[in-house]
N, C-alpha and C. Protein backbone atom coordinates (compact mmCIF):
# COMPACT_ATOMS: atom_id res chain seq x y z
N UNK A 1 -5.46 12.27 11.74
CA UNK A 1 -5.72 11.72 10.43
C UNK A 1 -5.21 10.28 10.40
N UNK A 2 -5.99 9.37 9.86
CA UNK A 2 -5.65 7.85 10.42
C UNK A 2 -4.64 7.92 9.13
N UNK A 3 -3.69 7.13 9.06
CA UNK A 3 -2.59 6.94 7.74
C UNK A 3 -3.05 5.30 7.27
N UNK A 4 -3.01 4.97 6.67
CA UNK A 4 -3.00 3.66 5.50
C UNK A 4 -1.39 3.38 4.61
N UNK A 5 -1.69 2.32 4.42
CA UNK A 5 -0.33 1.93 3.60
C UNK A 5 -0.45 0.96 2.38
N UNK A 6 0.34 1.07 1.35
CA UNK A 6 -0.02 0.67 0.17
C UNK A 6 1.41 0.17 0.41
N UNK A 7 1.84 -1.35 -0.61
CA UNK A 7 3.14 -1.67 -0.88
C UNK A 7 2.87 -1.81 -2.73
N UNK A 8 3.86 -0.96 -3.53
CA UNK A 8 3.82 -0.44 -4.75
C UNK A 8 5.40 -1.17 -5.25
N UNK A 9 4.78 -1.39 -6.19
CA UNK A 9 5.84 -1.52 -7.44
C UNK A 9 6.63 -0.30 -7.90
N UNK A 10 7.86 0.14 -7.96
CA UNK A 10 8.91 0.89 -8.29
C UNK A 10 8.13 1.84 -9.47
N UNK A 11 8.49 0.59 -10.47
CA UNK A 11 7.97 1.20 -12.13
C UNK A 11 6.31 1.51 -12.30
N UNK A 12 5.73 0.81 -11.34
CA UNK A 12 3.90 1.01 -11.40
C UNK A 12 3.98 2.44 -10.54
N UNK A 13 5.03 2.88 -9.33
CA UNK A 13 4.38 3.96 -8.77
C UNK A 13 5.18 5.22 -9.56
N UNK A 14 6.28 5.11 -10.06
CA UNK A 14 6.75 5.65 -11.10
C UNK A 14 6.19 6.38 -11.92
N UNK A 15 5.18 5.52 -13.00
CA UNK A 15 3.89 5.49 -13.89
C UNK A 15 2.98 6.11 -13.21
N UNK A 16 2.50 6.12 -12.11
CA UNK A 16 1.63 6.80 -11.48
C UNK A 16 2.18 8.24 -11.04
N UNK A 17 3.12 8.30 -10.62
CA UNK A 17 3.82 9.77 -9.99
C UNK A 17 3.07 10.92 -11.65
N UNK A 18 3.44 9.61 -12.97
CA UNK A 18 3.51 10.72 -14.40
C UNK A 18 2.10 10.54 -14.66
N UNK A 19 1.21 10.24 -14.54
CA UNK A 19 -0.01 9.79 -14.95
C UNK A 19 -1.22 10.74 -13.98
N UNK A 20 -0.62 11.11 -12.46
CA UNK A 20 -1.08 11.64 -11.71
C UNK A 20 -2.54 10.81 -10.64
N UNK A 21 -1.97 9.62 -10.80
CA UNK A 21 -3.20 8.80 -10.33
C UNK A 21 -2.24 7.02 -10.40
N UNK A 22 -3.32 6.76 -9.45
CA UNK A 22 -2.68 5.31 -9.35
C UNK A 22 -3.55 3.76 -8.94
N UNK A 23 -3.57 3.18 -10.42
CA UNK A 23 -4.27 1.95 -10.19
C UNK A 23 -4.21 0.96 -9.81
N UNK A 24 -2.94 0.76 -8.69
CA UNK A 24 -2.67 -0.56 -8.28
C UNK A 24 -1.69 -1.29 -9.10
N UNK A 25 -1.67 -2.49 -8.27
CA UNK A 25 -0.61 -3.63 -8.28
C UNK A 25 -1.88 -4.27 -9.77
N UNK A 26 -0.90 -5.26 -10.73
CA UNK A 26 -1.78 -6.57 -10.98
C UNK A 26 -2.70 -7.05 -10.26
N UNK A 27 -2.60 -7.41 -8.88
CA UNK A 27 -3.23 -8.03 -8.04
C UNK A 27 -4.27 -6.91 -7.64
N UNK A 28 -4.04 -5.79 -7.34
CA UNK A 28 -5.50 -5.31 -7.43
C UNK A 28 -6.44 -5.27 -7.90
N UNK A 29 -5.65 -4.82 -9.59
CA UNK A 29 -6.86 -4.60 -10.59
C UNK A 29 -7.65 -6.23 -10.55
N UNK A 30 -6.68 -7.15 -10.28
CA UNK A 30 -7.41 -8.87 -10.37
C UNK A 30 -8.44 -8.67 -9.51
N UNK A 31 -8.58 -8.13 -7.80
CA UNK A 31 -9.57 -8.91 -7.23
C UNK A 31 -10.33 -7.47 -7.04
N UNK A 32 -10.21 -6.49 -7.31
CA UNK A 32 -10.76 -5.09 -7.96
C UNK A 32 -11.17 -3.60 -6.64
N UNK A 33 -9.77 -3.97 -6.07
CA UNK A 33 -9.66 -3.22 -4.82
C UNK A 33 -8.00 -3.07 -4.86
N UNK A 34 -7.50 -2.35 -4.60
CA UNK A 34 -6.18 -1.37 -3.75
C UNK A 34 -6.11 -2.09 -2.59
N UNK A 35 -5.25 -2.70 -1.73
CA UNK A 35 -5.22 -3.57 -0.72
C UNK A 35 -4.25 -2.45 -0.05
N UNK A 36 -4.82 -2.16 1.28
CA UNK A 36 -3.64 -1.59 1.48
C UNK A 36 -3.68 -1.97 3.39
N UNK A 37 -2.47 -1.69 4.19
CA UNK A 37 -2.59 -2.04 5.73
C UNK A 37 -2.44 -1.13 6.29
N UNK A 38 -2.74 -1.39 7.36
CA UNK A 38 -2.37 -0.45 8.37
C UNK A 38 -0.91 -0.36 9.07
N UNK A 39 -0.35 0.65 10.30
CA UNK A 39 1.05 0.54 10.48
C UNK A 39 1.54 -0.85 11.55
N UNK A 40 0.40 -1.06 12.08
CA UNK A 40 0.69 -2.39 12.31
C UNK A 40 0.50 -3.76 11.79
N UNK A 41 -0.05 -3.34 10.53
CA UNK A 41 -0.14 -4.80 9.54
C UNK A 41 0.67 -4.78 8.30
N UNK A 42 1.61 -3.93 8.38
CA UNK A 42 1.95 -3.74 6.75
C UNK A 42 3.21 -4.40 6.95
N UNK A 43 4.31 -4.63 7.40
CA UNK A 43 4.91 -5.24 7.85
C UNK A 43 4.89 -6.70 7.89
N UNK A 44 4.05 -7.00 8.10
CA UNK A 44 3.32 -8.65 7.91
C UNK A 44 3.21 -8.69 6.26
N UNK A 45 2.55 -7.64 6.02
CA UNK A 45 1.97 -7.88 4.26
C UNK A 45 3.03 -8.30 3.61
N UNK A 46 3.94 -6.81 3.60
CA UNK A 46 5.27 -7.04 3.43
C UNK A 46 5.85 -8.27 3.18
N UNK A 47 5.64 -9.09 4.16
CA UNK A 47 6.70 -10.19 4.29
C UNK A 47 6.22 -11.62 3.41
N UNK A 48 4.52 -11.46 3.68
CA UNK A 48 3.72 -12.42 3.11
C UNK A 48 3.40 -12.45 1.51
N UNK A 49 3.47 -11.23 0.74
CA UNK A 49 3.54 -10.76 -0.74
C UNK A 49 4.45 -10.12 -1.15
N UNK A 50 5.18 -9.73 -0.47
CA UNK A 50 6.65 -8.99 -1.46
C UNK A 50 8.12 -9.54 -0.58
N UNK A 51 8.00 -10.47 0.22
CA UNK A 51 9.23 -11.27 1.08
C UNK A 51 10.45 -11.17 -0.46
N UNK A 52 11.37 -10.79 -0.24
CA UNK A 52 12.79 -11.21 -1.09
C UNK A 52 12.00 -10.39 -2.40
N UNK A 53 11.68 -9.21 -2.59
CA UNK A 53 11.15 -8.19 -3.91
C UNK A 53 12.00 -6.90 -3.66
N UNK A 54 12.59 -6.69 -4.35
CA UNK A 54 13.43 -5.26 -4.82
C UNK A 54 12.48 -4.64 -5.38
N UNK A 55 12.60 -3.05 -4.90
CA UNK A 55 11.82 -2.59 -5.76
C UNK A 55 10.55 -2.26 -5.32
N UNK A 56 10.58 -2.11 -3.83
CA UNK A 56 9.12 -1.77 -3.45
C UNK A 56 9.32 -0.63 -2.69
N UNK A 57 7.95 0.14 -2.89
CA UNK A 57 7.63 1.38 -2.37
C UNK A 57 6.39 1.49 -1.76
N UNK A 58 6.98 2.22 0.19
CA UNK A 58 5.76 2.20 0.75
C UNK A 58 5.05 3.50 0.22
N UNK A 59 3.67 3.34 0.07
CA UNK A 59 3.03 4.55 0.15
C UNK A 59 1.81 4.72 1.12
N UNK A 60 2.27 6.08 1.87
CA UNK A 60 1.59 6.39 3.03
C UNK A 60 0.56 7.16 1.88
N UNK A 61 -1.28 7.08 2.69
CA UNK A 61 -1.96 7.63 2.44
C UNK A 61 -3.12 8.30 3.26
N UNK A 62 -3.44 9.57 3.16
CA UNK A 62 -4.63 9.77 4.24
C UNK A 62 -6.18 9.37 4.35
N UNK A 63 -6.50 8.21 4.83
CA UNK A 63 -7.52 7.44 4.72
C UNK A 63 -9.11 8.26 4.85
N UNK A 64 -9.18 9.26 5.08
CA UNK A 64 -10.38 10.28 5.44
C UNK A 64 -10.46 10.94 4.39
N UNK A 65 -9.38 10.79 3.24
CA UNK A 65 -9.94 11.47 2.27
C UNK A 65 -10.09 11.00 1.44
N UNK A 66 -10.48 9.07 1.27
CA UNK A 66 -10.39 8.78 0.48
C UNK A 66 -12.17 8.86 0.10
N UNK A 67 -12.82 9.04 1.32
CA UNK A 67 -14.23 8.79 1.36
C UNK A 67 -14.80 7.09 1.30
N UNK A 68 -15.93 7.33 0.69
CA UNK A 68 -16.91 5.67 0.83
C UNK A 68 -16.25 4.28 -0.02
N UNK A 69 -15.46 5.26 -0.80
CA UNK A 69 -14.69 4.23 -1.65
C UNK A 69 -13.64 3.14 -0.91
N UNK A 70 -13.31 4.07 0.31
CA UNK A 70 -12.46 3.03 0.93
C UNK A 70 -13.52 2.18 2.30
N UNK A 71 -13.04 1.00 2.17
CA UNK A 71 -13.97 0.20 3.15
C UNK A 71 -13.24 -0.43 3.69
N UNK A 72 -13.19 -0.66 5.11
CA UNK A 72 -12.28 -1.72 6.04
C UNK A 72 -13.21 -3.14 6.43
N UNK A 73 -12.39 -4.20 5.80
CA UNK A 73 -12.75 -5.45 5.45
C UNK A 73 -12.15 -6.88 6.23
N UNK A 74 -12.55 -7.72 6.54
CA UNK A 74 -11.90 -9.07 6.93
C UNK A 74 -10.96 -9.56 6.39
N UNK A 75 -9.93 -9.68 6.71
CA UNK A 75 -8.97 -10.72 6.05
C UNK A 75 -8.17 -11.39 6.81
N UNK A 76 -6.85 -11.38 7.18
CA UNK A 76 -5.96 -12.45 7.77
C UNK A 76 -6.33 -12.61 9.48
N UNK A 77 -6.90 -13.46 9.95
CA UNK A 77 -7.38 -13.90 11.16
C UNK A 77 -8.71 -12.55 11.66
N UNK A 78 -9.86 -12.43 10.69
CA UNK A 78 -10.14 -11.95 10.86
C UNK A 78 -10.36 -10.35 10.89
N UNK A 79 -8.82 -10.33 10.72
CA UNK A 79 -8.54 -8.69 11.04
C UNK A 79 -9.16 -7.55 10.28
N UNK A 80 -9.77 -6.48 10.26
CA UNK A 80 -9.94 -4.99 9.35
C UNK A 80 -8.92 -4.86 8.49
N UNK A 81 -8.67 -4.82 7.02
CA UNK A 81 -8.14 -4.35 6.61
C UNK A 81 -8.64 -3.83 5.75
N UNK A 82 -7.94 -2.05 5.21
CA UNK A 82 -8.81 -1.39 4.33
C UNK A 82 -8.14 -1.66 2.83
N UNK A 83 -8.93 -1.87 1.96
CA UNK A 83 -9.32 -2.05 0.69
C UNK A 83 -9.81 -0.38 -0.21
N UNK A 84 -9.10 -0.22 -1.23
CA UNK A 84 -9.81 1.41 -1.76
C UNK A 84 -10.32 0.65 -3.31
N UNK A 85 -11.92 0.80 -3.82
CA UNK A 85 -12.49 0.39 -4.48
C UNK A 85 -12.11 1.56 -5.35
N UNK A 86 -11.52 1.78 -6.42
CA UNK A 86 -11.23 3.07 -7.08
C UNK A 86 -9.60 3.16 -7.68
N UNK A 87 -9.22 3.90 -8.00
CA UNK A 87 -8.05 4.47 -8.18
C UNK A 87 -7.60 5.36 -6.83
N UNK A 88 -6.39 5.21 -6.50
CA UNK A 88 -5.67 6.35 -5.34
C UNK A 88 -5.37 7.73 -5.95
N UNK A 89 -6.23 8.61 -5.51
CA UNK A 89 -5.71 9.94 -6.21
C UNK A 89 -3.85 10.41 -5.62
N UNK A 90 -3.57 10.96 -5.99
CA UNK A 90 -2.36 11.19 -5.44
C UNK A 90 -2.00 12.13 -4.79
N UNK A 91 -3.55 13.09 -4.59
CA UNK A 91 -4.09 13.87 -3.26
C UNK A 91 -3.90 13.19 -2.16
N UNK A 92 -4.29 12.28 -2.56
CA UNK A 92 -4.63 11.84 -1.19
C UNK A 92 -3.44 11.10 -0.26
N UNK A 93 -2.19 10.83 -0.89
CA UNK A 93 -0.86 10.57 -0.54
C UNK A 93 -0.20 11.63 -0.22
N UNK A 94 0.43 11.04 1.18
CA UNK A 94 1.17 11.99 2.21
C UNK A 94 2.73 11.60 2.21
N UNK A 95 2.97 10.81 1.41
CA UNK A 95 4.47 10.12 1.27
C UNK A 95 4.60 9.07 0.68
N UNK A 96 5.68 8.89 -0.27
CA UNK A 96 6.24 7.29 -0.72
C UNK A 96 7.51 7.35 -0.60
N UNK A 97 8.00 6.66 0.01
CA UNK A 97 9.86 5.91 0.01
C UNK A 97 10.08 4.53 -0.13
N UNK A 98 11.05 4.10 -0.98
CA UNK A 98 12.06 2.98 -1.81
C UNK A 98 11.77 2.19 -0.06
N UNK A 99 11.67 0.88 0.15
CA UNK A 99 11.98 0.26 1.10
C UNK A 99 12.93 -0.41 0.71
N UNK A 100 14.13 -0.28 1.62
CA UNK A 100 15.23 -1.07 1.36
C UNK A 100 14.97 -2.66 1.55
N UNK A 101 15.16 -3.85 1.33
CA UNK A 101 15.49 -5.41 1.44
C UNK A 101 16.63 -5.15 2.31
N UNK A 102 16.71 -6.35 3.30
CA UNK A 102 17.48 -6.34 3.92
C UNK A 102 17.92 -8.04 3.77
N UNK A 103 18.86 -8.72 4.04
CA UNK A 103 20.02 -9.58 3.72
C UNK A 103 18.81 -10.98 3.95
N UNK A 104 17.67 -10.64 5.24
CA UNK A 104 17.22 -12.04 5.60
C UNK A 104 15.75 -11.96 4.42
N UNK A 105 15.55 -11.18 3.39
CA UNK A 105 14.46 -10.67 2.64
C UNK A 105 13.49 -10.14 3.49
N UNK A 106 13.53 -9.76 4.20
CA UNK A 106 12.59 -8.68 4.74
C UNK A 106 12.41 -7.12 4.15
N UNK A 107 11.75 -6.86 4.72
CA UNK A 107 11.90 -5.45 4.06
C UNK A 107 12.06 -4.41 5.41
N UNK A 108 12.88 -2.94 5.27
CA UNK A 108 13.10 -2.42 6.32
C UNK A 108 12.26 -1.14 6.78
N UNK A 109 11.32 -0.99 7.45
CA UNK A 109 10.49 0.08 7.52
C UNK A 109 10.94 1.17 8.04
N UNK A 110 10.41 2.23 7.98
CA UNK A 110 10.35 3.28 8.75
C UNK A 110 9.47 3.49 9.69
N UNK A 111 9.54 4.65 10.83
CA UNK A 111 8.75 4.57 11.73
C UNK A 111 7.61 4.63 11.37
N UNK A 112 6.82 4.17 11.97
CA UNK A 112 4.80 4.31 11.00
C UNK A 112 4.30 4.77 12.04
N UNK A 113 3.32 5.97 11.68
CA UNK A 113 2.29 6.26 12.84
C UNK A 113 1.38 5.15 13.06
């Protein structure tokens, strides 16, 4: 099962845990896609949109079930990255954990498949 990764706001995935569904960052609903990376790009994302942010939560998701809604797209040098046109059901999430900040603002991951 391929995994995907979302980087979430505390209080937005919070709201979503009670709501049972989840519409994204601001910045999604703006350019009207769920941005999310893979385990070797999220890390980068990380650093490039939430560098020095408390308060973030990765969320792992299973990308095969999101269906046609999710599409893998061009973005930073070219690369695939998948985009979910929709709301994230919360079926379809296999995990979220608090990423700690660490002293240089990075953020500290866990192992990623």
């Amino acid at each position: 099962m391929p995994v995907i990764y979302h980087l979430a706001r505390d209080a937005e995935w919070r709201e979503a845990e009670r709501a049972g569904r989840y519409a994204g960052t601001a910045d999604d609903r703006r350019d009207g896609s769920l941005h999310f990376s893979t385990a070797e790009q999220v890390a980068e994302s990380a650093a490039r949109h939430r560098r020095g942010e408390n308060g973030i939560v990765l969320v792992a998701a299973d990308a095969e079930s999101l269906g046609e809604a999710l599409r893998w797209e061009p973005s930073r040098r070219g690369a695939l990255f998948p985009h979910l046109y929709g709301e994230l059901p919360l079926a379809a999430v296999l995990w979220a954990v608090p990423l700690p900040l660490g002293g240089d603002g990075l953020h500290r991951f866990p192992p990623l498949d």
